[in-house]
PDB file of N, CA and C in Angstrom:
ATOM      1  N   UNK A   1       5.942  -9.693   1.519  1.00  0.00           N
ATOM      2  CA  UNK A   1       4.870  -8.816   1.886  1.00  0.00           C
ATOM      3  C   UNK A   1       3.702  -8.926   0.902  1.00  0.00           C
ATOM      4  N   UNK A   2       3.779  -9.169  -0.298  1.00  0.00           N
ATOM      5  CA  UNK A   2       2.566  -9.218  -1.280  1.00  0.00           C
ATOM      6  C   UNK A   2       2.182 -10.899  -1.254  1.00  0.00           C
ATOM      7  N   UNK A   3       3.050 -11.557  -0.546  1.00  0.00           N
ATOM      8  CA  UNK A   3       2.203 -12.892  -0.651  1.00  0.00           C
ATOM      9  C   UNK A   3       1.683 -12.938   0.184  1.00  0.00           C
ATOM     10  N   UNK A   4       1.959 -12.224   1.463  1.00  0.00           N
ATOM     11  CA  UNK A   4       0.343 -12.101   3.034  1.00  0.00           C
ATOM     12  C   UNK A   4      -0.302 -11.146   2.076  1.00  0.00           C
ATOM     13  N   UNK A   5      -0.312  -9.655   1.781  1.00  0.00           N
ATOM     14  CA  UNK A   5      -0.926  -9.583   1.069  1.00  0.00           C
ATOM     15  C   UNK A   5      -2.240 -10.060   0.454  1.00  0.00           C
ATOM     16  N   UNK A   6      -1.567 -10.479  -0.854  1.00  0.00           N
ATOM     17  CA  UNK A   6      -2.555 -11.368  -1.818  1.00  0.00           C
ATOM     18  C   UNK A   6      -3.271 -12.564  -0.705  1.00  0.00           C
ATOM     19  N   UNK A   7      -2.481 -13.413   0.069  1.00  0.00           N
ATOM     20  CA  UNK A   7      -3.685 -14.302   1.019  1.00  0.00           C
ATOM     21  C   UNK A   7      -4.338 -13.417   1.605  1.00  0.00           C
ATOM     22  N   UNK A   8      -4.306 -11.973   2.352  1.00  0.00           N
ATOM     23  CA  UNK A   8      -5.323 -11.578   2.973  1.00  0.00           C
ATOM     24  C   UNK A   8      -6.335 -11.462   2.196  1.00  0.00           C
ATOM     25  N   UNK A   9      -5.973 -10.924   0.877  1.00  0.00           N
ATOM     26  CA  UNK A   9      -7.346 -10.764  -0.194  1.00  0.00           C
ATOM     27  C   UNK A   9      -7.904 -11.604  -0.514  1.00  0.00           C
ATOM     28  N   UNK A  10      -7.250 -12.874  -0.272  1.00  0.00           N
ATOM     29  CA  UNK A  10      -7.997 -14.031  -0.686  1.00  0.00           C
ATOM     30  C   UNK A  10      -9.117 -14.331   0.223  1.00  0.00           C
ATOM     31  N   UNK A  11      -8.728 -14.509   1.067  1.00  0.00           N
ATOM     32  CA  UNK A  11      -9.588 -14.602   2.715  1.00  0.00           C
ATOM     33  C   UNK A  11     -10.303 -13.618   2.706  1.00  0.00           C
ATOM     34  N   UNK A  12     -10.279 -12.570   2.399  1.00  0.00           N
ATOM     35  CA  UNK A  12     -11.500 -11.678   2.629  1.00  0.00           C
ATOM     36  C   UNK A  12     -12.520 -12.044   1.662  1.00  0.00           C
ATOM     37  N   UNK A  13     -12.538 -12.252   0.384  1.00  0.00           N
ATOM     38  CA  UNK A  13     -13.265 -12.604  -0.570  1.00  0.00           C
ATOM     39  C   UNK A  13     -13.903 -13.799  -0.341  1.00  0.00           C
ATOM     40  N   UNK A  14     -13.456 -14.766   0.389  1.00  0.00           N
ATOM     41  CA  UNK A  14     -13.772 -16.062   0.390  1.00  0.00           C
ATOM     42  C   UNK A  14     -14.797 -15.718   2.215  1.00  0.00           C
ATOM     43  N   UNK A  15     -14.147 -14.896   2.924  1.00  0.00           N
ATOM     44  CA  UNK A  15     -15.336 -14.501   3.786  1.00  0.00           C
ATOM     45  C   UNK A  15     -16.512 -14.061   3.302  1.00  0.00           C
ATOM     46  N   UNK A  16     -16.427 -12.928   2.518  1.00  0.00           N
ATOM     47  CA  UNK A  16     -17.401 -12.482   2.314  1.00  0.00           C
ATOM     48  C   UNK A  16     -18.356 -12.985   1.133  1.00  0.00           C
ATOM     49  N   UNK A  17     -18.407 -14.738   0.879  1.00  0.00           N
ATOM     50  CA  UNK A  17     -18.857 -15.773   0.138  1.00  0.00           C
ATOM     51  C   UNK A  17     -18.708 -15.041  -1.451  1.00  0.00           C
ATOM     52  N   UNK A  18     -17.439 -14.007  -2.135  1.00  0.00           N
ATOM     53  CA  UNK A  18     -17.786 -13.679  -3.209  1.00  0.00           C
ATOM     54  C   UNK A  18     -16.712 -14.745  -4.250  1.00  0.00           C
ATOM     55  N   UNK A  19     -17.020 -14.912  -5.041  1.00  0.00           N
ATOM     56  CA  UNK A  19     -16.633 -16.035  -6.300  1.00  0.00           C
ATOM     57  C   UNK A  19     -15.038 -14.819  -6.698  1.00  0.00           C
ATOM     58  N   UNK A  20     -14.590 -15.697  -7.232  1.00  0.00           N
ATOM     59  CA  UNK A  20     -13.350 -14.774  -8.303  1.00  0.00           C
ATOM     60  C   UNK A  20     -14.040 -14.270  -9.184  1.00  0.00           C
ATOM     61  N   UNK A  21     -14.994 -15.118  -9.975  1.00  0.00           N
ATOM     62  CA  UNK A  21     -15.235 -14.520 -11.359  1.00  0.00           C
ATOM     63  C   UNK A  21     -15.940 -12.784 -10.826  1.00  0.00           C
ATOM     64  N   UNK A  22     -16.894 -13.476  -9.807  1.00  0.00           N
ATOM     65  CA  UNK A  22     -17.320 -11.628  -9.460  1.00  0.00           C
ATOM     66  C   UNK A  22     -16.856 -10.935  -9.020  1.00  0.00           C
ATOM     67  N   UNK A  23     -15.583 -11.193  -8.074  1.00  0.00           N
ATOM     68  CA  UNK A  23     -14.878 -10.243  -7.746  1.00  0.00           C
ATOM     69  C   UNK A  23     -14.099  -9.352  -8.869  1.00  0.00           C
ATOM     70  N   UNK A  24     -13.326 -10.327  -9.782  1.00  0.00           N
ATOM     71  CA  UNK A  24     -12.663 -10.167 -11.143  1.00  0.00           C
ATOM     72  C   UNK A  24     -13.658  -9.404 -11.958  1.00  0.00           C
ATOM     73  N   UNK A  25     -14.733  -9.074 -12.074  1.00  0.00           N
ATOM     74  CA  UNK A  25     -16.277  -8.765 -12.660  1.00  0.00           C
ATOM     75  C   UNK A  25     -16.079  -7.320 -12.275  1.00  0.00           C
ATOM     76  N   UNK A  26     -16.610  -7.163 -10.885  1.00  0.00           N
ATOM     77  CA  UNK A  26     -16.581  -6.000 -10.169  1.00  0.00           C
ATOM     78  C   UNK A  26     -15.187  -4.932 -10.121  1.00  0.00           C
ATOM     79  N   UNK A  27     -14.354  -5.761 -10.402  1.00  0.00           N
ATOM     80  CA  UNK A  27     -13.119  -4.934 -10.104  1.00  0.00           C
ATOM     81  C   UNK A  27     -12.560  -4.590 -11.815  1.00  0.00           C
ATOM     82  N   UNK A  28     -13.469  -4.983 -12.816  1.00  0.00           N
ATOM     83  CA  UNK A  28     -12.675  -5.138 -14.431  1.00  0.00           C
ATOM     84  C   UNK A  28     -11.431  -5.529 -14.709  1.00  0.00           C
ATOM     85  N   UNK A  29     -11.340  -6.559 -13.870  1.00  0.00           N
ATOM     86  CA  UNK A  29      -9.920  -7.273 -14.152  1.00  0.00           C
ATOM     87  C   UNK A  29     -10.132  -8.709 -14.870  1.00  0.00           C
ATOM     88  N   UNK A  30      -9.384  -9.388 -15.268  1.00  0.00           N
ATOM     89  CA  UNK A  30      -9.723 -11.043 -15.528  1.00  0.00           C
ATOM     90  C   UNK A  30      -9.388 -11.869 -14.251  1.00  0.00           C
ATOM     91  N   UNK A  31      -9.616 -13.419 -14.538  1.00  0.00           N
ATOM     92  CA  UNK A  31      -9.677 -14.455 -13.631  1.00  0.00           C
ATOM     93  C   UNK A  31      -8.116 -14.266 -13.176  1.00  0.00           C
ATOM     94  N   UNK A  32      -7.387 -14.227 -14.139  1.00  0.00           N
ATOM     95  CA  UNK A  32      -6.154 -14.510 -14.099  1.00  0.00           C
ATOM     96  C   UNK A  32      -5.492 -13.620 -13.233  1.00  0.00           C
ATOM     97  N   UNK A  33      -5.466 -12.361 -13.818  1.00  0.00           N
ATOM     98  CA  UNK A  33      -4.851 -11.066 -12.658  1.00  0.00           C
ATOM     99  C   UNK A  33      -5.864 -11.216 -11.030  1.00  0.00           C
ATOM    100  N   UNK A  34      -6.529 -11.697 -11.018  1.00  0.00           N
ATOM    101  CA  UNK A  34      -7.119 -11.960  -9.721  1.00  0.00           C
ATOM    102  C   UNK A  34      -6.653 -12.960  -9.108  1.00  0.00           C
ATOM    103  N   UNK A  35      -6.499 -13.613  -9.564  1.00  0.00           N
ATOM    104  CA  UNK A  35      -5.639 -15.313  -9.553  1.00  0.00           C
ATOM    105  C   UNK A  35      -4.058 -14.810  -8.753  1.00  0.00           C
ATOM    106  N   UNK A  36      -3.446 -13.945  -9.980  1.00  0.00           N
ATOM    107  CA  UNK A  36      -1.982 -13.420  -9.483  1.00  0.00           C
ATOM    108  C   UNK A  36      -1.840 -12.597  -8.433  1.00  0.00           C
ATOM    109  N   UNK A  37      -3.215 -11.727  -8.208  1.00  0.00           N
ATOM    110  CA  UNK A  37      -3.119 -10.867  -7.514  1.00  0.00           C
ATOM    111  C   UNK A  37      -2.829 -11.557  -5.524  1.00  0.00           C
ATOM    112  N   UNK A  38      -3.788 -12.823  -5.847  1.00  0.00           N
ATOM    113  CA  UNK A  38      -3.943 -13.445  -4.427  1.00  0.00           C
ATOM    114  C   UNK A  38      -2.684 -14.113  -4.561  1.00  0.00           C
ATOM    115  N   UNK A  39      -2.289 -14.724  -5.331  1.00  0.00           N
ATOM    116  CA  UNK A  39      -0.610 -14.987  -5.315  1.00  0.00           C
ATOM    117  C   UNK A  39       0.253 -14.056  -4.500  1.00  0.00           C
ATOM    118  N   UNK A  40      -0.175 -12.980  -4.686  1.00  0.00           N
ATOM    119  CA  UNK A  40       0.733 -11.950  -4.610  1.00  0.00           C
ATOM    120  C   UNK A  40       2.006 -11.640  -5.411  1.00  0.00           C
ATOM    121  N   UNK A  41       1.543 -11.279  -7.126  1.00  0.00           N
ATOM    122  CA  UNK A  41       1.940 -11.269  -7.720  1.00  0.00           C
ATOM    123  C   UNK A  41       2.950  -9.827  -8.107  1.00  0.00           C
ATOM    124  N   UNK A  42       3.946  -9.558  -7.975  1.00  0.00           N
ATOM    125  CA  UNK A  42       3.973  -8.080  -8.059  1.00  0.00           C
ATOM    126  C   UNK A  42       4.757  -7.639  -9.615  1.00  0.00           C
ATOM    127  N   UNK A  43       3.883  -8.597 -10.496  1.00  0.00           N
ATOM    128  CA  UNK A  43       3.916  -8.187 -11.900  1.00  0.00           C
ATOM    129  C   UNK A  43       2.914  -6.943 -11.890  1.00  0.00           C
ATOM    130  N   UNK A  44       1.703  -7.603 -11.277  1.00  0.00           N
ATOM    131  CA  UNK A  44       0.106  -6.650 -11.276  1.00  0.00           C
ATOM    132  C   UNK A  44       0.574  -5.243 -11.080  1.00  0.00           C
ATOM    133  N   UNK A  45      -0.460  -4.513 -11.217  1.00  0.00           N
ATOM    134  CA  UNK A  45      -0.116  -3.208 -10.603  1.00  0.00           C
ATOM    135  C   UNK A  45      -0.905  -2.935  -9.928  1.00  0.00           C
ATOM    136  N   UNK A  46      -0.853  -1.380  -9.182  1.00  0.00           N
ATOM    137  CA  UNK A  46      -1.237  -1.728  -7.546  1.00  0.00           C
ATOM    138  C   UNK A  46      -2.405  -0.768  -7.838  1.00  0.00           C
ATOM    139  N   UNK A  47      -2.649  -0.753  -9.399  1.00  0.00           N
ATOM    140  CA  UNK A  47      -4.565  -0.001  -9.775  1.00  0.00           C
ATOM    141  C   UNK A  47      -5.169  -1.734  -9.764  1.00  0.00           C
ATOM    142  N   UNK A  48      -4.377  -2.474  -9.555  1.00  0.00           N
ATOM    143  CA  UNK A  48      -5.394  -3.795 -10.141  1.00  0.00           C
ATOM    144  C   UNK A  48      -6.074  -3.823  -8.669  1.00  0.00           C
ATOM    145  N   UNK A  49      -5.034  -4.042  -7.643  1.00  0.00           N
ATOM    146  CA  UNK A  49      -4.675  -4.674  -6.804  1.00  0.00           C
ATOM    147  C   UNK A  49      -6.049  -3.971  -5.765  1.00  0.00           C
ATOM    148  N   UNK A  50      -5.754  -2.169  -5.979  1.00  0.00           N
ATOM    149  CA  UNK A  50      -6.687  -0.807  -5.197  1.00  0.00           C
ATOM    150  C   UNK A  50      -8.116  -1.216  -5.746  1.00  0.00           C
ATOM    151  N   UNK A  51      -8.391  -1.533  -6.813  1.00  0.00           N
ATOM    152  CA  UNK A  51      -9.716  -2.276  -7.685  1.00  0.00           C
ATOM    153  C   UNK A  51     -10.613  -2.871  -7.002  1.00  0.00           C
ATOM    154  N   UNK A  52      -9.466  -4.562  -6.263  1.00  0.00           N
ATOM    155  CA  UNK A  52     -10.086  -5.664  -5.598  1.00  0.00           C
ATOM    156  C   UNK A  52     -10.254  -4.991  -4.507  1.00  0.00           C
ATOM    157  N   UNK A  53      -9.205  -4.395  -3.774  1.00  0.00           N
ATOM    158  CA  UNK A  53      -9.531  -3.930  -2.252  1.00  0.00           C
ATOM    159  C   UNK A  53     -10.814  -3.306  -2.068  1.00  0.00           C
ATOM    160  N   UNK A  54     -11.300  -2.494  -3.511  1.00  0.00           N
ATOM    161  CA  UNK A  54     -12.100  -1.231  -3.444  1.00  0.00           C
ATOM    162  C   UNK A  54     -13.445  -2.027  -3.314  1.00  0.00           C
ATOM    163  N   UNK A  55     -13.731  -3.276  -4.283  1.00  0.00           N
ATOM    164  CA  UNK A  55     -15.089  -4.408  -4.145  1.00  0.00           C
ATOM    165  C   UNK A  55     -14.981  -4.652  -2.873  1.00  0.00           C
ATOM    166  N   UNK A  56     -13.808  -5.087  -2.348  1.00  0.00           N
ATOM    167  CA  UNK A  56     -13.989  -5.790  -0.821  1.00  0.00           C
ATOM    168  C   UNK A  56     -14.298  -4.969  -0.154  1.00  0.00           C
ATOM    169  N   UNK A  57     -14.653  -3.728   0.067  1.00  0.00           N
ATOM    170  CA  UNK A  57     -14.855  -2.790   1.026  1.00  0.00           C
ATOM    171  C   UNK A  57     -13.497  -2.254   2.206  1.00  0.00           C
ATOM    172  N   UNK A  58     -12.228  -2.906   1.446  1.00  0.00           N
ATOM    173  CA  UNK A  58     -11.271  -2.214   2.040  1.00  0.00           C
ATOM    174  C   UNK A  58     -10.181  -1.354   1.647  1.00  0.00           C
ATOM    175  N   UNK A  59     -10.791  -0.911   0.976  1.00  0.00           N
ATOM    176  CA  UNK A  59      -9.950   0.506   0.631  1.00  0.00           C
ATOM    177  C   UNK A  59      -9.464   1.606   1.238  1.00  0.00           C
ATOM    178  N   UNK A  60      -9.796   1.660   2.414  1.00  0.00           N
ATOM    179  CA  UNK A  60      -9.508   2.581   3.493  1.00  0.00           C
ATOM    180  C   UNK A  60      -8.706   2.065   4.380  1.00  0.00           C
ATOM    181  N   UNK A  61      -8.324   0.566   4.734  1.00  0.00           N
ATOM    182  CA  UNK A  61      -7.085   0.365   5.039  1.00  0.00           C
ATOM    183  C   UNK A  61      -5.856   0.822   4.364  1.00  0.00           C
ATOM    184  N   UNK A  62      -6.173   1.142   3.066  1.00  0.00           N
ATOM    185  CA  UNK A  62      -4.869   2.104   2.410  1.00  0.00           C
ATOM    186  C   UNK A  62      -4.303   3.296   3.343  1.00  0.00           C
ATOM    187  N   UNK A  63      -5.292   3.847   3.629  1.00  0.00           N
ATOM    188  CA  UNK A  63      -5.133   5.201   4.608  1.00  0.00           C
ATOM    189  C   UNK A  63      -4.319   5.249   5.915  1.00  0.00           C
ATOM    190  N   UNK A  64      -4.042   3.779   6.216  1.00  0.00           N
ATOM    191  CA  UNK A  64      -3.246   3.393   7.154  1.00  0.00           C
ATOM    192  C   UNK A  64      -1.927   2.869   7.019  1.00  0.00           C
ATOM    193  N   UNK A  65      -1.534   2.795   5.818  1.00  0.00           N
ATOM    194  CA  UNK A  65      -0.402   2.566   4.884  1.00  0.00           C
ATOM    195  C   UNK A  65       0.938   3.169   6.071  1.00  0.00           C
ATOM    196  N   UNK A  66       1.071   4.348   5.574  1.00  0.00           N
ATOM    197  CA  UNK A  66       2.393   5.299   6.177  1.00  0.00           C
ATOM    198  C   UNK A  66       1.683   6.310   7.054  1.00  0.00           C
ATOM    199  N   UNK A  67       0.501   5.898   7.848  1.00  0.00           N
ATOM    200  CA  UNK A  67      -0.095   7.016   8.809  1.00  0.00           C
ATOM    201  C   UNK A  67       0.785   7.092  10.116  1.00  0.00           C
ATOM    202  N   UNK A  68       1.295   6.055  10.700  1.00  0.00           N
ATOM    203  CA  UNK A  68       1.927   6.160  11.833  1.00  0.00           C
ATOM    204  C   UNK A  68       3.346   6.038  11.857  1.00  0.00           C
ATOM    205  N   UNK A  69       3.748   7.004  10.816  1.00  0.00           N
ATOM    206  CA  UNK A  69       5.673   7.123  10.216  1.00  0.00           C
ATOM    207  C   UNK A  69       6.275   7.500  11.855  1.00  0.00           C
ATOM    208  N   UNK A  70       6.566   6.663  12.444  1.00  0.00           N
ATOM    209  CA  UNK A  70       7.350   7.069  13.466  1.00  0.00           C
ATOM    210  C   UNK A  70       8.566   8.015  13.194  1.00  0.00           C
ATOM    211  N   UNK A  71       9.454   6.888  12.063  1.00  0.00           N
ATOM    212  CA  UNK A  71      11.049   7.011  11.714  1.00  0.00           C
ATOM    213  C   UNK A  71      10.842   8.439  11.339  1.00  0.00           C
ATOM    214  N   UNK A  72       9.990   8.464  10.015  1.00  0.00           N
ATOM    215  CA  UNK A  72      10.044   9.883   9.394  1.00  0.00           C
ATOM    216  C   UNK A  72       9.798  10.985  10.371  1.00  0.00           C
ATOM    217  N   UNK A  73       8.838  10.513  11.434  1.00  0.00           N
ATOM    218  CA  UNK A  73       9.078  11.810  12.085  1.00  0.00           C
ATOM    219  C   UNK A  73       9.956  12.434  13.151  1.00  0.00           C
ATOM    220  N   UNK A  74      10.736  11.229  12.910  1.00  0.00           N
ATOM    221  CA  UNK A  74      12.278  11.310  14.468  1.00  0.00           C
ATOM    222  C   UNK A  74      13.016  11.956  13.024  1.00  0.00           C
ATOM    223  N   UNK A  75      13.373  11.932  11.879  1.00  0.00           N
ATOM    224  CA  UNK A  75      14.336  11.973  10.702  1.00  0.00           C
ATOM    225  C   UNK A  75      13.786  13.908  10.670  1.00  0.00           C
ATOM    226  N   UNK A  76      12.180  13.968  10.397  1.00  0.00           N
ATOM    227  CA  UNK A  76      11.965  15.176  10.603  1.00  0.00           C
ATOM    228  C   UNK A  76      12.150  16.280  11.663  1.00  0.00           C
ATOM    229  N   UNK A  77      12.275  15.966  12.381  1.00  0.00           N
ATOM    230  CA  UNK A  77      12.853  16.535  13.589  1.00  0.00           C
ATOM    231  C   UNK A  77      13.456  16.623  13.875  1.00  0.00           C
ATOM    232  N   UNK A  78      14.457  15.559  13.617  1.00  0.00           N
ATOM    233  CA  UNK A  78      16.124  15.856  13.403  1.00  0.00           C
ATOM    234  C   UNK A  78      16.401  16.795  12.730  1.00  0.00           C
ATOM    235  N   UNK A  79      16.182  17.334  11.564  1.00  0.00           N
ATOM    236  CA  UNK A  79      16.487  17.776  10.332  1.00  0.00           C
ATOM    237  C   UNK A  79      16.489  19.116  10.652  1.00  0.00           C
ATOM    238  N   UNK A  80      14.763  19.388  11.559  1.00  0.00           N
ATOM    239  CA  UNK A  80      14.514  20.969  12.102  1.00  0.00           C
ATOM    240  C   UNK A  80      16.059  21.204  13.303  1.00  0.00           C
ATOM    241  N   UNK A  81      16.103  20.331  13.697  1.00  0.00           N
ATOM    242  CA  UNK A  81      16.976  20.938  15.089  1.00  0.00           C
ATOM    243  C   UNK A  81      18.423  20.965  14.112  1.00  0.00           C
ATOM    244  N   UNK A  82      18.612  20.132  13.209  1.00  0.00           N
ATOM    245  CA  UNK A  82      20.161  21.015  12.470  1.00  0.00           C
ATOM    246  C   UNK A  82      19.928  22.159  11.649  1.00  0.00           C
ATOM    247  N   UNK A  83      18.468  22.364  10.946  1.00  0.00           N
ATOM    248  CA  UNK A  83      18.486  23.473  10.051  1.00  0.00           C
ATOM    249  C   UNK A  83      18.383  24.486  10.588  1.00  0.00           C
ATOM    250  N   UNK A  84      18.047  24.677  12.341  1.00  0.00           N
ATOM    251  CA  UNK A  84      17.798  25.844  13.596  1.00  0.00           C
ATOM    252  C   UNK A  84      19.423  26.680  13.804  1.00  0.00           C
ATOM    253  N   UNK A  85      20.853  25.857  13.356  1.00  0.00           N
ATOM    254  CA  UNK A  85      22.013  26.100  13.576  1.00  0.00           C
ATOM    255  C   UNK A  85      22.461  27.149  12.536  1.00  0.00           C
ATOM    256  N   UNK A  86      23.127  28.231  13.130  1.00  0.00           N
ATOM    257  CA  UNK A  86      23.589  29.366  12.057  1.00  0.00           C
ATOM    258  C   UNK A  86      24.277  28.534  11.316  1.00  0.00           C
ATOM    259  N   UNK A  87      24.394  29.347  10.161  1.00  0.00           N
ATOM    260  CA  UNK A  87      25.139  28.604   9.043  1.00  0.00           C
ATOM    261  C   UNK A  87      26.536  29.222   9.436  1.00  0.00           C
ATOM    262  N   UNK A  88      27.424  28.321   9.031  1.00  0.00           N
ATOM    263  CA  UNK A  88      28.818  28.491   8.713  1.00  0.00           C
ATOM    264  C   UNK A  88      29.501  29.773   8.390  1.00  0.00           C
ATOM    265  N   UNK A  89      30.436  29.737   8.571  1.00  0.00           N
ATOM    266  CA  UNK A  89      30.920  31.392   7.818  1.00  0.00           C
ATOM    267  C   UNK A  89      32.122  31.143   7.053  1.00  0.00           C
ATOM    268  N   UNK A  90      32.562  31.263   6.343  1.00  0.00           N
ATOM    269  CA  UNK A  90      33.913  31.087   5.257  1.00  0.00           C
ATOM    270  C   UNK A  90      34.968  31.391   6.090  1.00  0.00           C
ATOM    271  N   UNK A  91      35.642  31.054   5.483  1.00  0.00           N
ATOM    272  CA  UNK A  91      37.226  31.461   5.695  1.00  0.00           C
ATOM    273  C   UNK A  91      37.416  32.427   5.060  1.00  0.00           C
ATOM    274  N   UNK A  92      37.445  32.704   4.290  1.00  0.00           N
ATOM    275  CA  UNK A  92      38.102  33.369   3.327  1.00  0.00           C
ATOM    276  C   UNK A  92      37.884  35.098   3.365  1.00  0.00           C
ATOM    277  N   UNK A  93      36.757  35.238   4.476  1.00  0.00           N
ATOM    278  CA  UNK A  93      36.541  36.404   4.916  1.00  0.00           C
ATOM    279  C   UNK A  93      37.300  37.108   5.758  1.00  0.00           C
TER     280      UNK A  93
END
């Protein structure tokens, strides 16, 4: 996943005719972590990574990350319809 990733970032940068060094410039990173980053390096961390996206003008694809949690919301709903069930009663009563 971080090596499509890192190629998408690559490709966007290289669309939008910007150099590494300025992207690396703009984002205060070096050649190198920009270098790894399009690798898809997952030494980097993902402030390097939010940096480049943020020059490229896509930072708001972040926002689409976990927006359409299907699972979580079948798991959440599950959860309501068992926590709706009286609780148990002891034995010992």
């Amino acid at each position: 996943m971080l090596t499509q990733t890192g190629e998408n970032i690559r490709l966007a940068r290289l669309r939008r005719k910007l150099s590494a060094a300025r992207v690396a410039e703009r984002a205060a990173i070096s050649r190198n972590t920009l270098h790894a980053i399009e690798q898809g390096a997952s030494t980097v961390s993902m402030g390097a990574y939010l940096q480049v996206l943020f020059v490229l003008g896509l930072e708001k694809t972040l926002l689409q990350l976990a927006a359409d949690d299907v699972l979580g919301r079948k798991l959440q709903d599950a959860d309501l319809v068992v926590s709706a069930r009286a609780p148990k009663q002891s034995s010992g009563e």
